[in-house]
C-alpha atoms as a PDB file:
ATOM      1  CA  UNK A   1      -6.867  88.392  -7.143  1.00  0.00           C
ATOM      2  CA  UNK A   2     -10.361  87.379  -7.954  1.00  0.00           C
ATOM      3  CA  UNK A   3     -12.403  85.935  -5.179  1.00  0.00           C
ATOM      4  CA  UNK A   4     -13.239  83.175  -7.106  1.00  0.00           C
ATOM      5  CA  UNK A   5     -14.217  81.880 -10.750  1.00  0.00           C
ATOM      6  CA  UNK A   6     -17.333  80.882 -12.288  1.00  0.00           C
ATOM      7  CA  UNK A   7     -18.263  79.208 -15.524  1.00  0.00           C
ATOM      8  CA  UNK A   8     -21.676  80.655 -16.884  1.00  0.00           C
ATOM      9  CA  UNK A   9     -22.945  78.124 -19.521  1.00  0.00           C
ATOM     10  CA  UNK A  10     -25.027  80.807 -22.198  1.00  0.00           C
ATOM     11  CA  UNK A  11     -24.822  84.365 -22.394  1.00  0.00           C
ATOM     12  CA  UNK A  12     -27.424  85.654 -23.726  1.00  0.00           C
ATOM     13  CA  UNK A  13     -30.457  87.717 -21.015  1.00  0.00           C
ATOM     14  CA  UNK A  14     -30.138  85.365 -18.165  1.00  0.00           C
ATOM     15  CA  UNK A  15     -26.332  84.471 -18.448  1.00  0.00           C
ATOM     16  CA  UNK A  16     -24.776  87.784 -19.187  1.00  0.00           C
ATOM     17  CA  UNK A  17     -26.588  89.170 -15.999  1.00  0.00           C
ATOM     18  CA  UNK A  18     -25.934  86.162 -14.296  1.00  0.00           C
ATOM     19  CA  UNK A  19     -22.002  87.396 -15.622  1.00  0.00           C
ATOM     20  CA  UNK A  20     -23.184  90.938 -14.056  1.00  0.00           C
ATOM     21  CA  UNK A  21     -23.572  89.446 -10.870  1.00  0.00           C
ATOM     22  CA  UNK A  22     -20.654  87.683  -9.881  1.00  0.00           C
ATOM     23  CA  UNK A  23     -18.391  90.443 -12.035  1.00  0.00           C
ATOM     24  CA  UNK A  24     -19.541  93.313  -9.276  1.00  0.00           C
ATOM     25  CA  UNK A  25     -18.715  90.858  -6.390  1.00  0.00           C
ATOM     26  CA  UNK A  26     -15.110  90.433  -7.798  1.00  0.00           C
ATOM     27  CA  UNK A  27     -15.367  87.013  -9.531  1.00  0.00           C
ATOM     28  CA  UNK A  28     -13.826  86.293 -12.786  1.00  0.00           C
ATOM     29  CA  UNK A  29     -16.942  84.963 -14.868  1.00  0.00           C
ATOM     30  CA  UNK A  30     -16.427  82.759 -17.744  1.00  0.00           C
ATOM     31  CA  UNK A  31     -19.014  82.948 -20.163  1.00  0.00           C
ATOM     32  CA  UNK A  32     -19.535  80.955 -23.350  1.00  0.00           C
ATOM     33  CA  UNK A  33     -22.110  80.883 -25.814  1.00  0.00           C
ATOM     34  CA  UNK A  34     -22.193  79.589 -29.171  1.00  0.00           C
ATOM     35  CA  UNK A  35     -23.382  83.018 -30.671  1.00  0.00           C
ATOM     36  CA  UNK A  36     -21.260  84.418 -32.679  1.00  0.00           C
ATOM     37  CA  UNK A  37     -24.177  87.376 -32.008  1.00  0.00           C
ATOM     38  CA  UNK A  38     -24.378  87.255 -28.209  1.00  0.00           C
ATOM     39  CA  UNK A  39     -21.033  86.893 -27.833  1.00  0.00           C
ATOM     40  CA  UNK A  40     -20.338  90.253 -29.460  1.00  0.00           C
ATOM     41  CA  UNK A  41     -23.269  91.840 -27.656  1.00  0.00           C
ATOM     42  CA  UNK A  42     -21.873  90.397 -24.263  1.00  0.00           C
ATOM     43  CA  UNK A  43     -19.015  92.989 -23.396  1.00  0.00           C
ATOM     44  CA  UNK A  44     -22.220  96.110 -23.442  1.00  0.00           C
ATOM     45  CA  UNK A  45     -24.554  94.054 -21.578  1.00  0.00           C
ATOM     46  CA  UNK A  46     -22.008  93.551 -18.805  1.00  0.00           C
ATOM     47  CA  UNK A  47     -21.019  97.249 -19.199  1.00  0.00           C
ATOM     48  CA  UNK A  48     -24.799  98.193 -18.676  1.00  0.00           C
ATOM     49  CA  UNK A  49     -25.136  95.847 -15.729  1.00  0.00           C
ATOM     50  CA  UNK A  50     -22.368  97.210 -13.821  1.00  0.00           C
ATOM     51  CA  UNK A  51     -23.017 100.418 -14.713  1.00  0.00           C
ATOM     52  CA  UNK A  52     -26.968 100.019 -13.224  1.00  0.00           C
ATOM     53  CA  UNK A  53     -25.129  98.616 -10.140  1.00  0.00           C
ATOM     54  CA  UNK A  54     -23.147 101.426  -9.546  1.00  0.00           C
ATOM     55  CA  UNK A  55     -20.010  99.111  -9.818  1.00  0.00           C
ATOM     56  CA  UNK A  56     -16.977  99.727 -11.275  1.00  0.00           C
ATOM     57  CA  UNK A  57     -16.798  99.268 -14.880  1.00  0.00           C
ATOM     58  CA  UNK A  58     -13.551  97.474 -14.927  1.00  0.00           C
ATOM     59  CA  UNK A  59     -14.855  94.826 -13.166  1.00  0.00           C
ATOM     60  CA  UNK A  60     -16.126  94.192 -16.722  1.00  0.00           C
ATOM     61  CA  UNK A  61     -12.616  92.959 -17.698  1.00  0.00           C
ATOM     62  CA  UNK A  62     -13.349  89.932 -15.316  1.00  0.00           C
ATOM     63  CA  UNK A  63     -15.877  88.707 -17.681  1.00  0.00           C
ATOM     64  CA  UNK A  64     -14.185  86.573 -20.835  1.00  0.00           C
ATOM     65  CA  UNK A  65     -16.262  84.889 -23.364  1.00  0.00           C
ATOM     66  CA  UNK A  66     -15.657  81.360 -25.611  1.00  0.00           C
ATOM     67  CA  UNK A  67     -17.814  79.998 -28.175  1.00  0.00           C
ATOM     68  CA  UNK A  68     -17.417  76.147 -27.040  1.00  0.00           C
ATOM     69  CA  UNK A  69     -17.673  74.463 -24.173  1.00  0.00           C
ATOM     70  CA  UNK A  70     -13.886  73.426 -24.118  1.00  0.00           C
ATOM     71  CA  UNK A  71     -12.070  76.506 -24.361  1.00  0.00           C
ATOM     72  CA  UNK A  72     -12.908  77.526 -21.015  1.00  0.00           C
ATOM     73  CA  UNK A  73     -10.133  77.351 -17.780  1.00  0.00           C
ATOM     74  CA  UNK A  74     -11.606  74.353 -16.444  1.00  0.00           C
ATOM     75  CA  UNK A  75      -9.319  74.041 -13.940  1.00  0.00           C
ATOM     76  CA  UNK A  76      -9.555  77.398 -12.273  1.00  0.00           C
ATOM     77  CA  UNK A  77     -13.848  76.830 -12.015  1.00  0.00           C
ATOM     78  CA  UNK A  78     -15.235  76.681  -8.386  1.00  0.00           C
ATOM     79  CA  UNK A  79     -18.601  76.702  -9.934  1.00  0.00           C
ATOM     80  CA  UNK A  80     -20.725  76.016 -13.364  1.00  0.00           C
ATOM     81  CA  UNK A  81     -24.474  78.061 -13.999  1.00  0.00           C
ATOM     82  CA  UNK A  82     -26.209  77.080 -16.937  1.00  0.00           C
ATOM     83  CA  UNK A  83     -28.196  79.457 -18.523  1.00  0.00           C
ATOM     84  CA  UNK A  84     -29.103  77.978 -22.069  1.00  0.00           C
ATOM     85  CA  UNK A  85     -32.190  77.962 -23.835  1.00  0.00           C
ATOM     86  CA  UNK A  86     -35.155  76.194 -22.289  1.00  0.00           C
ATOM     87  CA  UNK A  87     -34.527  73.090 -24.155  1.00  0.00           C
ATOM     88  CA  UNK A  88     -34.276  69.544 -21.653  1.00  0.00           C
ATOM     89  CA  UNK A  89     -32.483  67.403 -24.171  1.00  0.00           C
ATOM     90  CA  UNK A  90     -30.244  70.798 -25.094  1.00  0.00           C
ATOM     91  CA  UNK A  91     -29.743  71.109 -20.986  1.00  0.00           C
ATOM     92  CA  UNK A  92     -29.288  67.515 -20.780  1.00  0.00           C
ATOM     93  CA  UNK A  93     -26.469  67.048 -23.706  1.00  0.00           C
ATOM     94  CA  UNK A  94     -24.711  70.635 -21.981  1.00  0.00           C
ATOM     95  CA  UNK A  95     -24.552  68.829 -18.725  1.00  0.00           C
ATOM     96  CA  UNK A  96     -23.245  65.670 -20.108  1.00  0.00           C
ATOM     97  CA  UNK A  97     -20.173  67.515 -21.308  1.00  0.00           C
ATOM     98  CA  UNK A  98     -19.523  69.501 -17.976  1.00  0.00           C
ATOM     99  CA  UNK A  99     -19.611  66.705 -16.416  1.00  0.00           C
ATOM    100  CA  UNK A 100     -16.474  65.345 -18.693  1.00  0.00           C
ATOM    101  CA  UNK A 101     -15.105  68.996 -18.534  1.00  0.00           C
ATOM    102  CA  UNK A 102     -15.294  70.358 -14.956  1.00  0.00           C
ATOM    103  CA  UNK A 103     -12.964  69.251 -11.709  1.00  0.00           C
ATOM    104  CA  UNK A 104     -15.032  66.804 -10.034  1.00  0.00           C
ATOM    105  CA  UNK A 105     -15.425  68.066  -6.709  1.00  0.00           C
ATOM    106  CA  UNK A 106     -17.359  71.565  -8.324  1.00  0.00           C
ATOM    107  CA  UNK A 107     -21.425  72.103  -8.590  1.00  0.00           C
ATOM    108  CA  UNK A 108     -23.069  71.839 -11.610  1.00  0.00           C
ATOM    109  CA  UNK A 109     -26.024  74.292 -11.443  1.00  0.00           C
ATOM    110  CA  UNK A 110     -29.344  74.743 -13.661  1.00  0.00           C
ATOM    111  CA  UNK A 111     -31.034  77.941 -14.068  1.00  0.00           C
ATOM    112  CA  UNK A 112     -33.706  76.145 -15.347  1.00  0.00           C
ATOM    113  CA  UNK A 113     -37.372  77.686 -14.486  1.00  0.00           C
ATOM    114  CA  UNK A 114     -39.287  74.839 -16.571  1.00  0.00           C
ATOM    115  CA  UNK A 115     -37.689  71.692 -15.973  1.00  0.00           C
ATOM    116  CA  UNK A 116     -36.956  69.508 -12.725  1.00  0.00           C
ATOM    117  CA  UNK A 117     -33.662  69.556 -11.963  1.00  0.00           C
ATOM    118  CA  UNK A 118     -33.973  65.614 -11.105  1.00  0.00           C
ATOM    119  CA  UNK A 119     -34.584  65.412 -15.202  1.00  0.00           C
ATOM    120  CA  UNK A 120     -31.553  67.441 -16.159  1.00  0.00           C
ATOM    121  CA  UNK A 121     -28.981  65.369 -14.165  1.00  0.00           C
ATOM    122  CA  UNK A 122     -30.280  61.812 -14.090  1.00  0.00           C
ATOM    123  CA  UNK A 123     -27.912  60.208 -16.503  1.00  0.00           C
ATOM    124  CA  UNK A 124     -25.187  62.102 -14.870  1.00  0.00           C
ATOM    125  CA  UNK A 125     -22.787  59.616 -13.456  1.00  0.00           C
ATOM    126  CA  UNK A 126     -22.158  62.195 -10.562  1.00  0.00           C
ATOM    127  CA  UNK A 127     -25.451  63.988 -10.228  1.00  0.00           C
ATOM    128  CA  UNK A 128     -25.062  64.151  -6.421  1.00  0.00           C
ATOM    129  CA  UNK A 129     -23.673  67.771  -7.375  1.00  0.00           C
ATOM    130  CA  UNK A 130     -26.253  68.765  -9.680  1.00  0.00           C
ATOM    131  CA  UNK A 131     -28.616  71.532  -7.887  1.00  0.00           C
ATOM    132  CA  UNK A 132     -30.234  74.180  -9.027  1.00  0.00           C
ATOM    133  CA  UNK A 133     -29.338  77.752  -8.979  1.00  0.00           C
ATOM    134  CA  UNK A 134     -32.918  79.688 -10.138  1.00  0.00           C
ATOM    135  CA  UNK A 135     -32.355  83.409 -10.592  1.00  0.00           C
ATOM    136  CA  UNK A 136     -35.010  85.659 -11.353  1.00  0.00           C
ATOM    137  CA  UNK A 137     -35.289  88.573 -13.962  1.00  0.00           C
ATOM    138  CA  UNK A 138     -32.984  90.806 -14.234  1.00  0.00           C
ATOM    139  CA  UNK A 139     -30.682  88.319 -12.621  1.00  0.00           C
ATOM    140  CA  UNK A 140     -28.277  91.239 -11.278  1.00  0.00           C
ATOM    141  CA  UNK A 141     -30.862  93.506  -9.969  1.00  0.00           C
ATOM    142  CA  UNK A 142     -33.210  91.050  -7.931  1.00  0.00           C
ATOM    143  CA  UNK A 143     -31.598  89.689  -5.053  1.00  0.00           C
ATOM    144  CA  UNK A 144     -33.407  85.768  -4.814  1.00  0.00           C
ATOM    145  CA  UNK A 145     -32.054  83.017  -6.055  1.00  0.00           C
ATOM    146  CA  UNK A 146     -33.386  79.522  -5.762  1.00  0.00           C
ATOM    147  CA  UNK A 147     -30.757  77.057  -4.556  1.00  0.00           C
ATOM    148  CA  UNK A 148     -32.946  73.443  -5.850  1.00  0.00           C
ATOM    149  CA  UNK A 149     -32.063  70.134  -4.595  1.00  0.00           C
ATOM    150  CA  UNK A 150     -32.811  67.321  -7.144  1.00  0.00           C
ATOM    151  CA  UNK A 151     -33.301  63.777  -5.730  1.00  0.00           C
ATOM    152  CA  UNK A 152     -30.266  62.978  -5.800  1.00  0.00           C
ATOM    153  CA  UNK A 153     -28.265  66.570  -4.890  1.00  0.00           C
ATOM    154  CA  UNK A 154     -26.247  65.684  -2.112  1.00  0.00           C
ATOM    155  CA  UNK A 155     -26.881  68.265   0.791  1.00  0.00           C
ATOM    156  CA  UNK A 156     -23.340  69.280   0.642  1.00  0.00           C
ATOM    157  CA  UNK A 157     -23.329  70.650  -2.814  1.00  0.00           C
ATOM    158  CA  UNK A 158     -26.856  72.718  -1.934  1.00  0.00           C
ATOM    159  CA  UNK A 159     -25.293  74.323   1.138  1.00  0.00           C
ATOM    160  CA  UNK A 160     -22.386  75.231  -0.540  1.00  0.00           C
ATOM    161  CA  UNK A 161     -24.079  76.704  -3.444  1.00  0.00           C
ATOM    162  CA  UNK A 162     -26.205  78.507  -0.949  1.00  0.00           C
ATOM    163  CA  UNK A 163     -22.932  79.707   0.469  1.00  0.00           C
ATOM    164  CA  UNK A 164     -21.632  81.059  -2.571  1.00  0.00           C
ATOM    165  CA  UNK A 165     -24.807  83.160  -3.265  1.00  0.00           C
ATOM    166  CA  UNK A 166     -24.691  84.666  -0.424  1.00  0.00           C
ATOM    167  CA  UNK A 167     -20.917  85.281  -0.743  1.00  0.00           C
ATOM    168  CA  UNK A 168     -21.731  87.666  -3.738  1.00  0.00           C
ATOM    169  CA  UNK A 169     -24.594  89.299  -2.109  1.00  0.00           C
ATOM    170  CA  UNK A 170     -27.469  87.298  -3.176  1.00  0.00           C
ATOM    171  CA  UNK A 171     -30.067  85.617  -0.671  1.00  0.00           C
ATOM    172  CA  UNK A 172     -30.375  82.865  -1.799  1.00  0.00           C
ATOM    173  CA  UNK A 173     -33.348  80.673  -0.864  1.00  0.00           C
ATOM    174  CA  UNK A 174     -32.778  76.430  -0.100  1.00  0.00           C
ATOM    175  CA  UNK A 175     -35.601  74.874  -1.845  1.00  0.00           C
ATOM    176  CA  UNK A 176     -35.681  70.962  -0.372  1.00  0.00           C
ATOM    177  CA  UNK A 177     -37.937  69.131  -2.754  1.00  0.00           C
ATOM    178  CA  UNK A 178     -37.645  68.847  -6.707  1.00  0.00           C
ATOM    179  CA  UNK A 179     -41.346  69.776  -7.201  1.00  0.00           C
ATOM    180  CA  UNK A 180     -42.651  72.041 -10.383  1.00  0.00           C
ATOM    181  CA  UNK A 181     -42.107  75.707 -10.045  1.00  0.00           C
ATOM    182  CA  UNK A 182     -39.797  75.625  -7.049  1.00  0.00           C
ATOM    183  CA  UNK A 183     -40.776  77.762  -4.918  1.00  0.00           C
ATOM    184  CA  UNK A 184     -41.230  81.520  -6.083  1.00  0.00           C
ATOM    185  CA  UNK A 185     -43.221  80.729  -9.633  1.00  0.00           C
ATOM    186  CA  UNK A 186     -45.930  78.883  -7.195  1.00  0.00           C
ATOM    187  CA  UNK A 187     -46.820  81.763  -5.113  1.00  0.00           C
ATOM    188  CA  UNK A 188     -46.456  83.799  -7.853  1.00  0.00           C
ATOM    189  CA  UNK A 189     -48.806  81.512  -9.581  1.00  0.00           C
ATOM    190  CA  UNK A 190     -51.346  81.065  -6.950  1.00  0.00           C
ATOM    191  CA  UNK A 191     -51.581  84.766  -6.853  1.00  0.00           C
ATOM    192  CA  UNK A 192     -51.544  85.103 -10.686  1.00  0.00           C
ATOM    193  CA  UNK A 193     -54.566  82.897 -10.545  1.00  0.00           C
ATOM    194  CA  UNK A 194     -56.551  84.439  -8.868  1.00  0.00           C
ATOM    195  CA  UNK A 195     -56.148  87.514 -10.827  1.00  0.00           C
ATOM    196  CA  UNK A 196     -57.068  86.182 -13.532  1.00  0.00           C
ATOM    197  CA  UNK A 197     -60.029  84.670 -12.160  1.00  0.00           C
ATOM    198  CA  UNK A 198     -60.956  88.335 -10.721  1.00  0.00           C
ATOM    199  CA  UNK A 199     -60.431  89.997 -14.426  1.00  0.00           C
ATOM    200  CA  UNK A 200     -62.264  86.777 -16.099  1.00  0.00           C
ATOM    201  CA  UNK A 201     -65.207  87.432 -13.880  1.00  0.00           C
ATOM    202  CA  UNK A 202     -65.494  91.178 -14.103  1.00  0.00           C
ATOM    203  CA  UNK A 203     -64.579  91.749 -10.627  1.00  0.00           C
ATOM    204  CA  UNK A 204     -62.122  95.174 -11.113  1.00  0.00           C
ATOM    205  CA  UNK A 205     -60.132  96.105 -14.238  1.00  0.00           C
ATOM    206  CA  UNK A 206     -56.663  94.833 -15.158  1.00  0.00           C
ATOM    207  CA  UNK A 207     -55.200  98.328 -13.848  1.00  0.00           C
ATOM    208  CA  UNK A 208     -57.437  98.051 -10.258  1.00  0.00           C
ATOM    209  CA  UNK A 209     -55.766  94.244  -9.775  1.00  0.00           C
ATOM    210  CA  UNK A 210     -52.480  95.722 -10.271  1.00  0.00           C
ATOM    211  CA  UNK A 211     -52.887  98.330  -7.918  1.00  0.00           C
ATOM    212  CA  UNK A 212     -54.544  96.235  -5.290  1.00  0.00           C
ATOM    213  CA  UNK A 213     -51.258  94.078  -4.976  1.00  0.00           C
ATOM    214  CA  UNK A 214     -48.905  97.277  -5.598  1.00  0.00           C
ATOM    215  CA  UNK A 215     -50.304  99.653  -3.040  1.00  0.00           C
ATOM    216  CA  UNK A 216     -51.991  97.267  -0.625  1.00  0.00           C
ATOM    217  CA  UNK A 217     -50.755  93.595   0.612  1.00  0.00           C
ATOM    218  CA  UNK A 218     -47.919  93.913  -2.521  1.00  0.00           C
ATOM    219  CA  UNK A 219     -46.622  97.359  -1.167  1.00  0.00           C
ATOM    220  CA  UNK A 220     -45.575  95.675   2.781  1.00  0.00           C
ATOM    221  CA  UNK A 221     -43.693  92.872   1.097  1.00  0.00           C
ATOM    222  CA  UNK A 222     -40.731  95.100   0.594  1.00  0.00           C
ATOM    223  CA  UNK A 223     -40.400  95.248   4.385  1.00  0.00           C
ATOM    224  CA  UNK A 224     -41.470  91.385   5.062  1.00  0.00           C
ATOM    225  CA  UNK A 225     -42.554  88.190   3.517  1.00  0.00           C
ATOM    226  CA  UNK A 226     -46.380  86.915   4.080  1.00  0.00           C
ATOM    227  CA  UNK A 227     -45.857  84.432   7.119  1.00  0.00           C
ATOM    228  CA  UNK A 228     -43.630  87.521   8.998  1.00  0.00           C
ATOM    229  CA  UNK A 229     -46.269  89.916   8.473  1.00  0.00           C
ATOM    230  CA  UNK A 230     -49.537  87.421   9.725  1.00  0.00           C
ATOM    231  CA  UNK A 231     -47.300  86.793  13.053  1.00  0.00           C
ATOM    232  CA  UNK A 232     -47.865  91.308  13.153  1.00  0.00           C
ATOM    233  CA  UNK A 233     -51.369  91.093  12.172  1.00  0.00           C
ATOM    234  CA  UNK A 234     -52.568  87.802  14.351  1.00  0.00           C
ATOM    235  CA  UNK A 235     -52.857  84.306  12.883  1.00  0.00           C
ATOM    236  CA  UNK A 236     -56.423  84.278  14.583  1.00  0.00           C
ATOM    237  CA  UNK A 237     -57.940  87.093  12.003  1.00  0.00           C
ATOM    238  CA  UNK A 238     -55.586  85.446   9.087  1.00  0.00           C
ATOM    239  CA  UNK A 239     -58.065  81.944  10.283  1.00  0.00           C
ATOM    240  CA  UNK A 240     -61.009  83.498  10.404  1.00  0.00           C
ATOM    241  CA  UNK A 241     -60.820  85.482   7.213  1.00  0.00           C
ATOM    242  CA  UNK A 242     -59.585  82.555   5.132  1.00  0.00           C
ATOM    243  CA  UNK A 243     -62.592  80.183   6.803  1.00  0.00           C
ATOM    244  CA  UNK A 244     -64.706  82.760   4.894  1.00  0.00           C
ATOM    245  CA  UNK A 245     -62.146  83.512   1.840  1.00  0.00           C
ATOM    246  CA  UNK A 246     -60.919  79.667   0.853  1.00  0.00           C
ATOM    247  CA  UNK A 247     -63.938  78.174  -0.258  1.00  0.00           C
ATOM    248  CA  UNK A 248     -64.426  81.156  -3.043  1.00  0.00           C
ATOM    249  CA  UNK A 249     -60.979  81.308  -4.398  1.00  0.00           C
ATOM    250  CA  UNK A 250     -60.043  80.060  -8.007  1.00  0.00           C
ATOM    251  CA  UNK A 251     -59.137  76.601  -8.073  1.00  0.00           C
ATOM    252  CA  UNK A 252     -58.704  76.130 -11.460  1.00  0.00           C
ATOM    253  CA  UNK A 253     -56.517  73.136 -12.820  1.00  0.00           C
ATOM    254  CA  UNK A 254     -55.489  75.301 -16.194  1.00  0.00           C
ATOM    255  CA  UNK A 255     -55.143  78.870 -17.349  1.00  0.00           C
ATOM    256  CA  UNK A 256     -58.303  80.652 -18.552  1.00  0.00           C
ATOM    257  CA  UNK A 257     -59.972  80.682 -21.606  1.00  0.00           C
ATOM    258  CA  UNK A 258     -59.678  84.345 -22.127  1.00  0.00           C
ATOM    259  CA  UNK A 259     -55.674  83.757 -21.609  1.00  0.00           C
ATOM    260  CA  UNK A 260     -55.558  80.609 -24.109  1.00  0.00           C
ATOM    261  CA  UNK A 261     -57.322  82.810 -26.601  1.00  0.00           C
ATOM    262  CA  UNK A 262     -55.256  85.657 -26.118  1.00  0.00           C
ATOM    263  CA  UNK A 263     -51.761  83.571 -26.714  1.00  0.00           C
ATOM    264  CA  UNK A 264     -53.918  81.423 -29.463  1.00  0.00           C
ATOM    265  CA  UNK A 265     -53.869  85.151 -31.626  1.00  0.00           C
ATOM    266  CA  UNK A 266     -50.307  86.497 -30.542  1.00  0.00           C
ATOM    267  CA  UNK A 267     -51.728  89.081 -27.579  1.00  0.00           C
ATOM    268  CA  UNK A 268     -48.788  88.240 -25.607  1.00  0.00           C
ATOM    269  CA  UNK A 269     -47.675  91.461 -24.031  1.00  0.00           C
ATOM    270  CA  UNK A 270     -44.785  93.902 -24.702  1.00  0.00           C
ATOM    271  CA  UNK A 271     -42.987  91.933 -27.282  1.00  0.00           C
ATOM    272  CA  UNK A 272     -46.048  91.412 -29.256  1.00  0.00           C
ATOM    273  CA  UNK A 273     -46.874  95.363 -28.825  1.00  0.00           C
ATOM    274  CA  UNK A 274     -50.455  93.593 -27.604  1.00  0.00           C
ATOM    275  CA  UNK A 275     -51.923  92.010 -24.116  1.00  0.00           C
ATOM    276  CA  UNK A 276     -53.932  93.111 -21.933  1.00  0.00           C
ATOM    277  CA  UNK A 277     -52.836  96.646 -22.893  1.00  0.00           C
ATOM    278  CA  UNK A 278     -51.304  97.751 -26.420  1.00  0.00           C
ATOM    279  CA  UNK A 279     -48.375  99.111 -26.403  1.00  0.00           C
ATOM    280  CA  UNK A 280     -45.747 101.451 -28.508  1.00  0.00           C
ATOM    281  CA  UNK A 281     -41.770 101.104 -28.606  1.00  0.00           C
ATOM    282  CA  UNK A 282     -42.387 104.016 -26.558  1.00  0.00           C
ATOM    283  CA  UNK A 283     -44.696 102.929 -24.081  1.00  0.00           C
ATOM    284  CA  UNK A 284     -42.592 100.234 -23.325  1.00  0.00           C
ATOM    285  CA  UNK A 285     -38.945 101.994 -23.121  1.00  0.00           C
ATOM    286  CA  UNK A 286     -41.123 104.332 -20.578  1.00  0.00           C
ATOM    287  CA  UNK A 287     -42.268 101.467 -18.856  1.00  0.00           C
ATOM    288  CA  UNK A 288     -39.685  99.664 -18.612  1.00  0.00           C
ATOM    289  CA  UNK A 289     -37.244 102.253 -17.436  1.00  0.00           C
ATOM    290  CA  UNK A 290     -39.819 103.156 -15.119  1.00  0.00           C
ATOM    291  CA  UNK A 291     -39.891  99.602 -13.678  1.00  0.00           C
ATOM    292  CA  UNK A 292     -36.251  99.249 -13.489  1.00  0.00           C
ATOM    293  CA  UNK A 293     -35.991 102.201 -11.879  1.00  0.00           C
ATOM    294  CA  UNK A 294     -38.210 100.881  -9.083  1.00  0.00           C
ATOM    295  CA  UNK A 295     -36.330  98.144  -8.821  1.00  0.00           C
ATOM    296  CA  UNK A 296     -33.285  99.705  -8.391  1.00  0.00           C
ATOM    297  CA  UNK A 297     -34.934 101.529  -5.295  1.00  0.00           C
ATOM    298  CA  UNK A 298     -36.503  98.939  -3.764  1.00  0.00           C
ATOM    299  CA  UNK A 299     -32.225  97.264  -4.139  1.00  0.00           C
ATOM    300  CA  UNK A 300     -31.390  99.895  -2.370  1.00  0.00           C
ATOM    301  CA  UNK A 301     -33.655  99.109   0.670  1.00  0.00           C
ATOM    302  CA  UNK A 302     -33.214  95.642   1.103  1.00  0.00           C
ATOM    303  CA  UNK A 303     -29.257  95.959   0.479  1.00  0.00           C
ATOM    304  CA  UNK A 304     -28.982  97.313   3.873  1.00  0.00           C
ATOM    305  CA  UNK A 305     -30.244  94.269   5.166  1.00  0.00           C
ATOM    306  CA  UNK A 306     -28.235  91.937   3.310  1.00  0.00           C
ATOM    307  CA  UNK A 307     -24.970  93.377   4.347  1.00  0.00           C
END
């Protein structure tokens, strides 16, 4: 018997590994996309997943796809993930029809990284279970995921969500307030910021940057997050150093010119074959085995302490 059963609203990156997921922790995943194309790519990229997991790969037969909405077992769902394509009137129409479709006393959750969750379930008549459920890439490989309370979520549905997460071997992460970029894209972006602002100014090279946050401050947040490790180091040298630090750092209220200009002429990175680097089809399958196989390692660490 399956442990439970989960409707995954789009299967294409994001929703097949989303499938991944809750497949290797014994759920039956319902997946449905419109695609005639991803639906038919769906059954390898769950094969893949599994396989990358070390997981058996007939859990793989727990993962069934539709192409609409209403052809799923809607009343065998304990819980709905959309996953479509960053579109808020697209996320907005999806969510009307779950809300028709799915048993009423199930969350509804957005995987939404560029919309408030408030937006996506305001005309909902019962958006008290509308939360968010933010996974980051690849969805089966990194552990976090984002449980988002819109204005409205009622606490219930959050802490059950959050329950659920965890239940598959995710840590899951309660984010309180509705506010843009939750709460891992701001740090990331604060930090991402500053970067910039370092290569804009000709401070160190895009490769020294990199490094900095990969073999200094970057390489102990493996073992802990950046409050844990200030209580090691003393919040009295963490004062002192920003009293001298803070009033330098970027500030900036948009992205840099050098960035705008770069997206203005399609330098956009791998896909483009051009960013801050160019790149080859074989550059990039090196690199990105190379960072997946990183990944996988550092899974393997903090697995231990998630079980």
């Amino acid at each position: 018997m399956a442990k439970g059963s989960v409707g995954i609203i789009g299967g294409g990156i994001m929703g097949g590994d989303i499938a991944v997921s809750f497949a290797a922790a014994g759920w039956d995943a319902h997946v449905m996309s419109p695609s005639a194309r991803t639906r038919e790519a769906l059954a390898g990229r769950v094969g893949r997943g599994l396989d990358r997991l070390g997981a058996d790969a007939a859990l793989g037969r727990a993962v069934t796809v539709y192409a609409a909405l209403a052809e799923l077992p809607w009343a065998s769902i304990d819980l709905v993930i959309e996953a479509v394509t960053e579109d808020l009137a697209l996320k907005q129409r999806v969510f009307a029809q779950l809300e028709d479709l799915a048993r009423a006393d199930i969350p509804l959750a957005t995987n939404t990284s560029s919309f408030p969750v408030t937006e996506i379930g305001k005309h909902l008549r019962t958006r008290a279970r509308v939360c968010g459920a933010h996974y980051f890439m690849p969805a089966h490989i990194v552990p976090l995921v984002e449980v988002v309370c819109a204005e409205f979520t009622e606490p219930k549905t959050a802490e059950r969500v959050e329950a659920l997460m965890r239940e598959i071997g995710k840590v899951p992460v309660l984010v309180k307030k509705d506010i843009p970029g939750f709460l891992a894209n701001r740090l990331q972006h604060a930090l991402l910021r500053e970067a910039m602002w370092l290569l804009d100014n000709g401070i160190a090279t895009p490769e020294g940057i990199d490094a900095a946050v990969r073999y200094g401050f970057g390489f102990r947040f493996l073992a802990c997050g950046p409050l844990l490790q200030k209580e090691m180091s003393g919040w009295d040298t963490n004062f002192y150093a920003g009293s001298t630090i803070y009033p330098s750092l970027s500030n900036a209220a948009a992205p840099p010119r050098f960035l705008a200009a770069m997206v203005e002429k399609g330098a956009i990175g791998m896909k483009a074959k051009q960013g801050l680097w160019s790149w080859t089809d074989e550059t990039i399958a090196r690199e990105k085995a190379r960072y997946e196989q990183a990944l996988h390692a550092g899974f393997e660490i903090l697995k231990r302490e998630t079980q």
